[in-house]
C-alpha atoms as a PDB file:
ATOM      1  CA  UNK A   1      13.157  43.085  45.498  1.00  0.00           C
ATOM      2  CA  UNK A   2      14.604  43.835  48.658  1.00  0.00           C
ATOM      3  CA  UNK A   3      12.959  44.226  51.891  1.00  0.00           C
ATOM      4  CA  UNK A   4      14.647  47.651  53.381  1.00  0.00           C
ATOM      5  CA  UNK A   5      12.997  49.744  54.165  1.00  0.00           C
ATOM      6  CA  UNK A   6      13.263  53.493  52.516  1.00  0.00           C
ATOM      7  CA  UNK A   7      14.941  55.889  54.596  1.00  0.00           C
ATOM      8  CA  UNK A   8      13.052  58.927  55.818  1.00  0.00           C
ATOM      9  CA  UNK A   9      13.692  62.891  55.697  1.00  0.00           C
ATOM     10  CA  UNK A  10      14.758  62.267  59.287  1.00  0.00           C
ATOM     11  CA  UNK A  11      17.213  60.135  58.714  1.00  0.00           C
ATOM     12  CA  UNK A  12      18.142  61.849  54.792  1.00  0.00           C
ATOM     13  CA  UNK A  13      19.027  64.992  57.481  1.00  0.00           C
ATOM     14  CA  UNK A  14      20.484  62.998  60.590  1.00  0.00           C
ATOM     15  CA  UNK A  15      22.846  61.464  57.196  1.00  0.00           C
ATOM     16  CA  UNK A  16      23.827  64.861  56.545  1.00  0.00           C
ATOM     17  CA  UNK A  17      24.019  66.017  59.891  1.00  0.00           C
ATOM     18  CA  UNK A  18      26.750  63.387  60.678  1.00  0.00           C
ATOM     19  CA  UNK A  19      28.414  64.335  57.591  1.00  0.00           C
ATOM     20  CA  UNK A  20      28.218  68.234  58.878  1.00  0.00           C
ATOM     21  CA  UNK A  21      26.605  68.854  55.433  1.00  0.00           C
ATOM     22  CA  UNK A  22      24.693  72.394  55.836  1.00  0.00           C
ATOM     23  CA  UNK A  23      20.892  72.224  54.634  1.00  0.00           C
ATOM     24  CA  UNK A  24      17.871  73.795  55.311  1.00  0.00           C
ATOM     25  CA  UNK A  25      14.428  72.902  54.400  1.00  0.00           C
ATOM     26  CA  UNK A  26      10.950  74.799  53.277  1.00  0.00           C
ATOM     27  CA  UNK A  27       8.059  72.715  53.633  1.00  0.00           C
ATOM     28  CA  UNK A  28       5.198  73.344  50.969  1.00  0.00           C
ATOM     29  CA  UNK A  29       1.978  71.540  49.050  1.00  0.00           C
ATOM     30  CA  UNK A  30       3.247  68.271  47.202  1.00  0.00           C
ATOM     31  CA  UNK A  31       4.304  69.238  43.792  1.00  0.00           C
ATOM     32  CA  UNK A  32       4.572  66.515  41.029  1.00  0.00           C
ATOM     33  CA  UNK A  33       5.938  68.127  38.142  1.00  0.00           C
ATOM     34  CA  UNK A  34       8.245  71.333  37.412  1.00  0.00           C
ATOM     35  CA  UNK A  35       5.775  73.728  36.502  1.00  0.00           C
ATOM     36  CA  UNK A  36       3.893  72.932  40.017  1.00  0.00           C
ATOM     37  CA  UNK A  37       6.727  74.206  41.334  1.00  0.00           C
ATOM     38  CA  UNK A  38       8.077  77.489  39.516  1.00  0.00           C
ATOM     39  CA  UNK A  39       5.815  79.322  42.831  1.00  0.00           C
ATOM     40  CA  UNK A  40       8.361  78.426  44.867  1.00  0.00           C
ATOM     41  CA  UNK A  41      11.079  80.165  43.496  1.00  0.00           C
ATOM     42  CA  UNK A  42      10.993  83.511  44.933  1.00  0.00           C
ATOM     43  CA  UNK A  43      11.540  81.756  48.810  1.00  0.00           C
ATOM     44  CA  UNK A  44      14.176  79.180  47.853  1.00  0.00           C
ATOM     45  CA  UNK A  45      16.958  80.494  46.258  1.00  0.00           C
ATOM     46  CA  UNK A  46      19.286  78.378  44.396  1.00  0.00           C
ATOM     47  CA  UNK A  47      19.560  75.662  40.968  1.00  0.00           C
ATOM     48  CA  UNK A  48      16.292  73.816  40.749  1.00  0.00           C
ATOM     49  CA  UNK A  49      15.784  70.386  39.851  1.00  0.00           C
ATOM     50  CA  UNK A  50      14.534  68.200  37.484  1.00  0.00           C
ATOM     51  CA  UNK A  51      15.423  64.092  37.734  1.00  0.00           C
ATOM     52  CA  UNK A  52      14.916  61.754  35.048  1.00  0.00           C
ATOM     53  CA  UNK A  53      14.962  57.926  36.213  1.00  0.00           C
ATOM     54  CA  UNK A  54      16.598  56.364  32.853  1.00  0.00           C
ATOM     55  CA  UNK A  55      17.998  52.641  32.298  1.00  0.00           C
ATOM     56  CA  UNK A  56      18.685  51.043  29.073  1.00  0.00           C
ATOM     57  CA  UNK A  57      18.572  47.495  27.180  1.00  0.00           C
ATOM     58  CA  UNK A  58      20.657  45.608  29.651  1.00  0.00           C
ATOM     59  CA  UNK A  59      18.663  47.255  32.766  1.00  0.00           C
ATOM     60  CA  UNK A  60      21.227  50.132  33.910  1.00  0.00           C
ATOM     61  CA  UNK A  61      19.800  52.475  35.717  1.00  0.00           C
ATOM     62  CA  UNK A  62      20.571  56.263  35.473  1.00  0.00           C
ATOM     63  CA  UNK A  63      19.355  59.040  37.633  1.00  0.00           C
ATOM     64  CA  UNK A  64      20.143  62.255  35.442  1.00  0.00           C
ATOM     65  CA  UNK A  65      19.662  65.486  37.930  1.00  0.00           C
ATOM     66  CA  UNK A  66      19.397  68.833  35.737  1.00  0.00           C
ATOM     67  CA  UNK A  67      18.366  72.332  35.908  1.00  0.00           C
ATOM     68  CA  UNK A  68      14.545  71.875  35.830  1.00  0.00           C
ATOM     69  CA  UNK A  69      14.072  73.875  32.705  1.00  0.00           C
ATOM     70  CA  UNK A  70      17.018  71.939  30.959  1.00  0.00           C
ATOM     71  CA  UNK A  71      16.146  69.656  27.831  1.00  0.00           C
ATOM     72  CA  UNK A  72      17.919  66.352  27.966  1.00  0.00           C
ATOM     73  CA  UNK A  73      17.681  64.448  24.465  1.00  0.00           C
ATOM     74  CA  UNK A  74      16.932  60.941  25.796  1.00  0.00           C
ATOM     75  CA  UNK A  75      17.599  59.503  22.000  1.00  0.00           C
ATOM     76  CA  UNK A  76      21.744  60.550  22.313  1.00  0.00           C
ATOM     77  CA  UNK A  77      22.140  60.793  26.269  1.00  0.00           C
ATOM     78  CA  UNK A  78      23.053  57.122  26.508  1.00  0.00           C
ATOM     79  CA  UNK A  79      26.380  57.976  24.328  1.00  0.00           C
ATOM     80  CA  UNK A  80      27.210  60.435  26.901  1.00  0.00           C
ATOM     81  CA  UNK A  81      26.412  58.323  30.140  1.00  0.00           C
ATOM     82  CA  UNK A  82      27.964  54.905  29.337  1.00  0.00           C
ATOM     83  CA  UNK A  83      24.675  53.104  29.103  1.00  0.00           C
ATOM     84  CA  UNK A  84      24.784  50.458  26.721  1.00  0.00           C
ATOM     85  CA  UNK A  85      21.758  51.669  24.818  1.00  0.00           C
ATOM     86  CA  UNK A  86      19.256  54.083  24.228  1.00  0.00           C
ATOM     87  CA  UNK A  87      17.406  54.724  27.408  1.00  0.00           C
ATOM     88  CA  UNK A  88      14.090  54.458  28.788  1.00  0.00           C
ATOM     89  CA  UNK A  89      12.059  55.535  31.891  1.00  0.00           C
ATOM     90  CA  UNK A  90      12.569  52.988  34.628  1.00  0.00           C
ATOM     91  CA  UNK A  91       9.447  51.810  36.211  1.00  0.00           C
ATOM     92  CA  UNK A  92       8.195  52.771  39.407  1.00  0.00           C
ATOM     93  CA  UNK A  93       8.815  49.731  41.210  1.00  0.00           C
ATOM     94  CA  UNK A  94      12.416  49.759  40.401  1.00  0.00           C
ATOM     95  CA  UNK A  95      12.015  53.341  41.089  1.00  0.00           C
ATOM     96  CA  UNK A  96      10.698  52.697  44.514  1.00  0.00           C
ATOM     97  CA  UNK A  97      13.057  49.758  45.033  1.00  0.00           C
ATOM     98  CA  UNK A  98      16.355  51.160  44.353  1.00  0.00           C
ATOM     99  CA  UNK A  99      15.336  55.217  45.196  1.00  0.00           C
ATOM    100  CA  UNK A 100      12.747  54.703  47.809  1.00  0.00           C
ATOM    101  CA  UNK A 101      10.959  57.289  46.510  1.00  0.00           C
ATOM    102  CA  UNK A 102       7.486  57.439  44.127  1.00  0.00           C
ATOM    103  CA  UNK A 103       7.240  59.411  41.256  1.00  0.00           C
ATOM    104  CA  UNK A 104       6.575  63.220  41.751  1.00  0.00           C
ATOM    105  CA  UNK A 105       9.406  62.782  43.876  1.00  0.00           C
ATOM    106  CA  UNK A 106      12.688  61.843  42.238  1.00  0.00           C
ATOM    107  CA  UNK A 107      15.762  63.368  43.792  1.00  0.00           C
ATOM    108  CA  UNK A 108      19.557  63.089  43.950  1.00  0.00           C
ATOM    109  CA  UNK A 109      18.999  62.414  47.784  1.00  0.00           C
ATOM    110  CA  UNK A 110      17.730  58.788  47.017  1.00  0.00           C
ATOM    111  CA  UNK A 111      21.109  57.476  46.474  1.00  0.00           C
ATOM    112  CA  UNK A 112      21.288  57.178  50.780  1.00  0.00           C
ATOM    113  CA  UNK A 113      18.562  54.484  49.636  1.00  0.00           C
ATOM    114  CA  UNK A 114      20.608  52.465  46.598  1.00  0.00           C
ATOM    115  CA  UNK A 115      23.048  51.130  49.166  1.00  0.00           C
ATOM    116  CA  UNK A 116      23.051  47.810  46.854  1.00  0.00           C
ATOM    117  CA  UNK A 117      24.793  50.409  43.982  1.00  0.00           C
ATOM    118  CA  UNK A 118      22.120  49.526  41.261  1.00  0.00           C
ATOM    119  CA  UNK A 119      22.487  53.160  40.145  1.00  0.00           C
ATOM    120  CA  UNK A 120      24.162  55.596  38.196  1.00  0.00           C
ATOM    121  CA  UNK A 121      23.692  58.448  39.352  1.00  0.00           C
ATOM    122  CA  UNK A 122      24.292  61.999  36.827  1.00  0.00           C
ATOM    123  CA  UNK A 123      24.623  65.453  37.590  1.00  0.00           C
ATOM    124  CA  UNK A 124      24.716  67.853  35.252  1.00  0.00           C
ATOM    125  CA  UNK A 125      27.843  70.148  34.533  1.00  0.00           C
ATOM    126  CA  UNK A 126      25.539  73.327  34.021  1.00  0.00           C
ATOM    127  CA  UNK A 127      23.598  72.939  37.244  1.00  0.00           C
ATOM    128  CA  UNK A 128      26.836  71.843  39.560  1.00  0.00           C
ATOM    129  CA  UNK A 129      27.785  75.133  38.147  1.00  0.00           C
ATOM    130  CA  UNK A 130      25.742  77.295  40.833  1.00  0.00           C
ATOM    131  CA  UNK A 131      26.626  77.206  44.251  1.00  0.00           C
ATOM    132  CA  UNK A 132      23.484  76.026  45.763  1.00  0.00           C
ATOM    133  CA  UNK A 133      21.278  72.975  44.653  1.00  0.00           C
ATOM    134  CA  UNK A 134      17.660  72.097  46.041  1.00  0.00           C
ATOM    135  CA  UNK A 135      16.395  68.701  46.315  1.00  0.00           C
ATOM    136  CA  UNK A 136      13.287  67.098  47.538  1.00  0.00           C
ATOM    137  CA  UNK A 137      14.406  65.246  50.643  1.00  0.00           C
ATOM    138  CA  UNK A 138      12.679  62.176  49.687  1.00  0.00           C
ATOM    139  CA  UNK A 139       8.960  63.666  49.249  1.00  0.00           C
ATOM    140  CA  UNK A 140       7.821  66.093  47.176  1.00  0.00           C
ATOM    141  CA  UNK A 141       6.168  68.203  50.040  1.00  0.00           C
ATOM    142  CA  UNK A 142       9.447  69.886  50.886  1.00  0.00           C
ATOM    143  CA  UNK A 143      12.532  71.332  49.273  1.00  0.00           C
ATOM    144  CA  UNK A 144      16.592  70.889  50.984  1.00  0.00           C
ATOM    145  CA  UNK A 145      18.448  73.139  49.605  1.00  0.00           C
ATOM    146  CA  UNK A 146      22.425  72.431  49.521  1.00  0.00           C
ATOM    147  CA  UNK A 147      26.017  73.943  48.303  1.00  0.00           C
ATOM    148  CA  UNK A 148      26.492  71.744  45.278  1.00  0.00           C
ATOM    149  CA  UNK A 149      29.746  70.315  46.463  1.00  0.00           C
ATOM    150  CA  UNK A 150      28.330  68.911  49.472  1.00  0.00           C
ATOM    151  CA  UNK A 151      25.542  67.483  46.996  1.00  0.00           C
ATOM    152  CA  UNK A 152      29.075  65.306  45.443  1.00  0.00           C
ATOM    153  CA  UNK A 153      29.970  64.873  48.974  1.00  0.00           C
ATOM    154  CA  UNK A 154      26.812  63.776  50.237  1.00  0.00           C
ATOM    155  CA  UNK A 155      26.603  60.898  47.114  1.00  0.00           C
ATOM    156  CA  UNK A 156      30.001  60.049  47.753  1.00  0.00           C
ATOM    157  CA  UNK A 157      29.420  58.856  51.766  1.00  0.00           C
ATOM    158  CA  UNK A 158      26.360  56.718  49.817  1.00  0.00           C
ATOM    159  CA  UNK A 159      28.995  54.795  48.117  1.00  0.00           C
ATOM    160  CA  UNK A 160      28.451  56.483  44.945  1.00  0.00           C
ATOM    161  CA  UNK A 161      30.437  58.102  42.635  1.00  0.00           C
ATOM    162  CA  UNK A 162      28.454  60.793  40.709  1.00  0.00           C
ATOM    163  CA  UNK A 163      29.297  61.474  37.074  1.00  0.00           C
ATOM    164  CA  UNK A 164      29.588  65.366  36.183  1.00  0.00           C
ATOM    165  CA  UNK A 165      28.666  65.558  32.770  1.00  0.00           C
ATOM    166  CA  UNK A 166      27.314  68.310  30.302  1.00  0.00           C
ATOM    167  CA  UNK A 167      23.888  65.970  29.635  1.00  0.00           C
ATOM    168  CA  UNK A 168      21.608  68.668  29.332  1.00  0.00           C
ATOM    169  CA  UNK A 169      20.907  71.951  26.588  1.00  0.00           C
END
């Protein structure tokens, strides 16, 4: 376990600030799950997200980022991501540890916290598709929304290099 500790919306933005990634914000209630969140589609415009934290048998961890109403078949994904067998969810700690985030609020944005590389991080084909992605910005009190290339961008100045794959139906 290491001893960092998570970065903040404040510095998520200051990281794409420097980066002169263009974002903007809505704050609303917490939301823990998709359907919470469907209200908030008429004000923020844009792919939705849903994030699965994966790893398989040899502890790889995966963050798969879809279109929230995708369906990703966790018993065949690993044949499409590399991992080096069927996957399961990855425990909050590890969660917490690598993403610095809690469940209820995954998002593509925690890679500015794996800066030791421990994950993979996915995005899928059919939601890089759209020109504009929205992420929580590290809590799940607020939605960042984002043009999807400066989502690769912004993963890529993390040190990470996202996969693009069709994982989702």
């Amino acid at each position: 376990m290491t001893d960092v500790t998570p970065k903040t919306r404040d510095d998520l933005f200051a990281f794409l600030d420097d980066l002169d990634i263009k974002h903007s914000t809505k704050d609303h209630p917490p939301v823990f799950t998709v359907a919470e969140s469907v209200a908030l589609r008429d004000e923020i415009p844009g792919g939705h997200t849903k994030n699965l934290f994966v790893k398989d048998k040899k502890d790889q961890f995966f963050l798969l980022t879809v279109e929230e109403n995708a369906a990703v078949d966790l018993k065949t994904v690993h044949t499409l991501i590399g991992a080096a067998s069927k996957v399961s969810f990855g425990k909050p700690e590890k969660l917490m540890e690598y993403l610095g985030v809690a469940p209820g609020s995954v998002t593509a944005f925690g890679a500015i916290n794996d800066t030791g590389g421990h994950v993979t991080f996915v995005l899928d084909a059919d939601l890089m598709k759209g020109d504009i992605i929205n992420c929580h910005p590290l809590s799940n009190d607020a939605t960042t929304s984002i043009a999807s290339s400066d989502l690769i961008r912004f993963m890529e100045a993390t040190g990470h290099k996202p996969l693009v794959l069709k994982v989702a139906s």
